[in-house]
Protein backbone atom coordinates (compact mmCIF):
# COMPACT_ATOMS: atom_id res chain seq x y z
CA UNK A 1 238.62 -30.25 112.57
CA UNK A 2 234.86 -30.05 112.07
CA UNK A 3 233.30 -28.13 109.35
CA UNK A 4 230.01 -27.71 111.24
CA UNK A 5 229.69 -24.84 114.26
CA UNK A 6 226.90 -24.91 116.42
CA UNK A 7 226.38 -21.46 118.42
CA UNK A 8 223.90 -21.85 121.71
CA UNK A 9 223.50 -18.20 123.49
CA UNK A 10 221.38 -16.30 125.77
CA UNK A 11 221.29 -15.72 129.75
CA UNK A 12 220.85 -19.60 131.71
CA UNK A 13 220.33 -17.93 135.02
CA UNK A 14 216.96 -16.66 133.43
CA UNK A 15 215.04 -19.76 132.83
CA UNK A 16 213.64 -20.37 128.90
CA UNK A 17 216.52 -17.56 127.45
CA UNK A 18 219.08 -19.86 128.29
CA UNK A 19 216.83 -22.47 125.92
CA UNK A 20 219.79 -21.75 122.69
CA UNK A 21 222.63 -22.89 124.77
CA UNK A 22 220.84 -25.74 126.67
CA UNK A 23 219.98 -27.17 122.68
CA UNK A 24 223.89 -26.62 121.88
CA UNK A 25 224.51 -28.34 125.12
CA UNK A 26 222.59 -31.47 124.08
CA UNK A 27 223.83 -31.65 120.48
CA UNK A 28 227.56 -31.54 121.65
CA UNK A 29 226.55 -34.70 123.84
CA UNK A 30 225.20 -36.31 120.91
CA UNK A 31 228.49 -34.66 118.18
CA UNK A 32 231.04 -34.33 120.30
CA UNK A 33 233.31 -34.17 116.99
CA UNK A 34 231.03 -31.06 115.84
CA UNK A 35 232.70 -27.32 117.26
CA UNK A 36 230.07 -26.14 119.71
CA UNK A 37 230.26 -22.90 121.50
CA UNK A 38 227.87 -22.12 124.22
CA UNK A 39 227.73 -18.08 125.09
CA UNK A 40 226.31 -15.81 126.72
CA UNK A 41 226.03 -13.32 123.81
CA UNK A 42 227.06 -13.24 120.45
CA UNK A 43 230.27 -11.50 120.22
CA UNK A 44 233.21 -10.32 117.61
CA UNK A 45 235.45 -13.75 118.01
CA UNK A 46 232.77 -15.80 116.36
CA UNK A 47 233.58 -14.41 113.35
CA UNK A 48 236.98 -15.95 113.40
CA UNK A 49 235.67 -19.68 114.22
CA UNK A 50 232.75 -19.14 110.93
CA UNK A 51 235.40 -18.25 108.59
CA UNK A 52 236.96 -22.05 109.60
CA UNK A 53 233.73 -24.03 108.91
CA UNK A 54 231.07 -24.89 105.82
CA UNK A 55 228.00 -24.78 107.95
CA UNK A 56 226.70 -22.86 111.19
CA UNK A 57 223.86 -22.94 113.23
CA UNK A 58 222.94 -20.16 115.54
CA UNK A 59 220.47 -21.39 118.62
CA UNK A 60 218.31 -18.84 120.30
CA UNK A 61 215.48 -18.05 122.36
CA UNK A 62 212.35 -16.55 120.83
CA UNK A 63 209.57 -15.03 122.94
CA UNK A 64 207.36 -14.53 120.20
CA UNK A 65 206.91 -17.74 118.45
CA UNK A 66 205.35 -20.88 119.36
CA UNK A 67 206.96 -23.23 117.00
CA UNK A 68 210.73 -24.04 116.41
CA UNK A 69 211.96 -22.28 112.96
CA UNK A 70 214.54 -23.07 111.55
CA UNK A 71 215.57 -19.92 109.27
CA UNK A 72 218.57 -20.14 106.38
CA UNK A 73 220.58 -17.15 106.27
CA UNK A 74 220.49 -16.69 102.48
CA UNK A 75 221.43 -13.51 101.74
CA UNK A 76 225.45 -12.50 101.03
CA UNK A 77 227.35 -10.63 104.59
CA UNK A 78 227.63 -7.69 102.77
CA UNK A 79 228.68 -4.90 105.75
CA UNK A 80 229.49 -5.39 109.38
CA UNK A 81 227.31 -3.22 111.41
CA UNK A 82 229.46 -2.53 114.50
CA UNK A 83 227.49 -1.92 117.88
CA UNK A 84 229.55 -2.97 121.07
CA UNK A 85 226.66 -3.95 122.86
CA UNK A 86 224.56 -6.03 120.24
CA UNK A 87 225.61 -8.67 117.22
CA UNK A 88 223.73 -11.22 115.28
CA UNK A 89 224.44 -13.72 113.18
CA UNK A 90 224.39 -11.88 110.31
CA UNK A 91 227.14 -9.08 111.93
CA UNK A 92 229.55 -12.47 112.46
CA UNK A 93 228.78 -13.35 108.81
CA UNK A 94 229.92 -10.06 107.46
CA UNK A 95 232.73 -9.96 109.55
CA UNK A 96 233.83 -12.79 108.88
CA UNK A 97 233.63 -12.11 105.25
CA UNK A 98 235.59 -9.16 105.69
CA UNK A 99 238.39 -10.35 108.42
CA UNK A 100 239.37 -13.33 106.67
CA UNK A 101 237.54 -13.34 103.75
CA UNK A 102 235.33 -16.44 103.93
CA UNK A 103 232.23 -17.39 105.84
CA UNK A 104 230.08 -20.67 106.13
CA UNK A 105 228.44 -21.94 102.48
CA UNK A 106 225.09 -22.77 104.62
CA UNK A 107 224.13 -20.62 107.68
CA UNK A 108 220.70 -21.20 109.96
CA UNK A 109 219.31 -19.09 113.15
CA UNK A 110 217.26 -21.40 115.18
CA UNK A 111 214.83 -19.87 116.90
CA UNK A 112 213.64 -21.80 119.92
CA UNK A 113 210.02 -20.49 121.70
CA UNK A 114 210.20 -19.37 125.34
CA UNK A 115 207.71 -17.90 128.39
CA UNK A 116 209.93 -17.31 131.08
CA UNK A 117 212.37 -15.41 131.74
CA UNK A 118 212.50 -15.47 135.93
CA UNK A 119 215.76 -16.09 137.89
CA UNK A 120 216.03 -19.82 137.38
CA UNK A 121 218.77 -22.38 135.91
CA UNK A 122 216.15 -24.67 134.77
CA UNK A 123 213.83 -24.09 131.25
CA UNK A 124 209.78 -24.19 131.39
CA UNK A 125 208.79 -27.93 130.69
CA UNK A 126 206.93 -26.62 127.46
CA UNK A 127 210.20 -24.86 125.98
CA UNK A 128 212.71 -28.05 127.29
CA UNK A 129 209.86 -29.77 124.80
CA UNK A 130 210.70 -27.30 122.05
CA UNK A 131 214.66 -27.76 122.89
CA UNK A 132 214.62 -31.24 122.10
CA UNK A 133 212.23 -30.45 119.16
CA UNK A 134 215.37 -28.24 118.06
CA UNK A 135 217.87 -30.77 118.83
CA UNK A 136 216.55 -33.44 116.44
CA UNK A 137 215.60 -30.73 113.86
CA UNK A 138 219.84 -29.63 113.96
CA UNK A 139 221.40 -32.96 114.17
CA UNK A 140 218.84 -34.28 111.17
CA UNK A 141 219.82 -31.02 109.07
CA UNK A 142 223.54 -31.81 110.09
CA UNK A 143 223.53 -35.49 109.28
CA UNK A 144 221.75 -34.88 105.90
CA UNK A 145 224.45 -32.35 105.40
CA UNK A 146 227.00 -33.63 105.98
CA UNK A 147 226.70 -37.49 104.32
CA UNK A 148 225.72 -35.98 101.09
CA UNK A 149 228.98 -34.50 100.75
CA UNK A 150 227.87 -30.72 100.79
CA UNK A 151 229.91 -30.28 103.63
């Protein structure tokens, strides 16, 4: 069993959103023993799969960047915020914390940048750039990660 998650999400039928789970996509091509989940949203049943690993990555589009960050989640999950329509990261955290009392030592949201959001399977040339850009940044932090023995 892996002790690394990568989380891809947003909408693929609308062009750069689907930019977090195209990056997931590529990363479990290159780690295909690393736990990869590819969604459409973020929803409650994460929370069970974060309490079984050391380190998580969440990948996701952002419309108002123009550089790939790469954010550590650094703060404790103190309280689950239930809304039925929207989670983030940090709600899995927290739930996770509380459902089975654990959650990943090392936590990052990857924000990916991305100008279009029309009907279409395939991403904007400048954010498939960024995608890769995010790949390498996730399977460096992962490699580094885990042969040092923190994971």
């Amino acid at each position: 069993m892996s002790s690394v998650l990568v989380v891809g999400y947003g909408n693929t039928l609308r062009a750069d959103d689907g930019a977090g789970v195209r990056a997931a996509e590529f990363i479990a091509q290159q780690y295909p023993q690393i736990n990869v989940l590819c969604v459409h949203q973020l929803t409650p049943e994460i929370a069970e799969v974060l309490s079984r690993v050391s380190l998580a990555f969440f990948l996701d589009a952002d419309f108002t960047s123009n550089s790939v960050k790469i954010t550590p989640i650094t703060e404790p999950p103190w309280k689950y915020r239930h809304n039925s329509h929207v989670a983030t990261p940090h709600d899995l955290l927290a739930l996770s914390a509380h459902l089975y009392g654990t959650y990943p030592r090392k936590t990052f949201i990857v924000s990916i940048p991305a100008c279009s959001v029309m009907f279409s399977e395939t991403l904007s040339p400048q954010t498939q750039q960024f995608v890769e850009e995010a790949v390498l940044l996730v399977t460096k932090l992962i490699s580094e990660e885990t042969t040092s023995g923190k994971v």
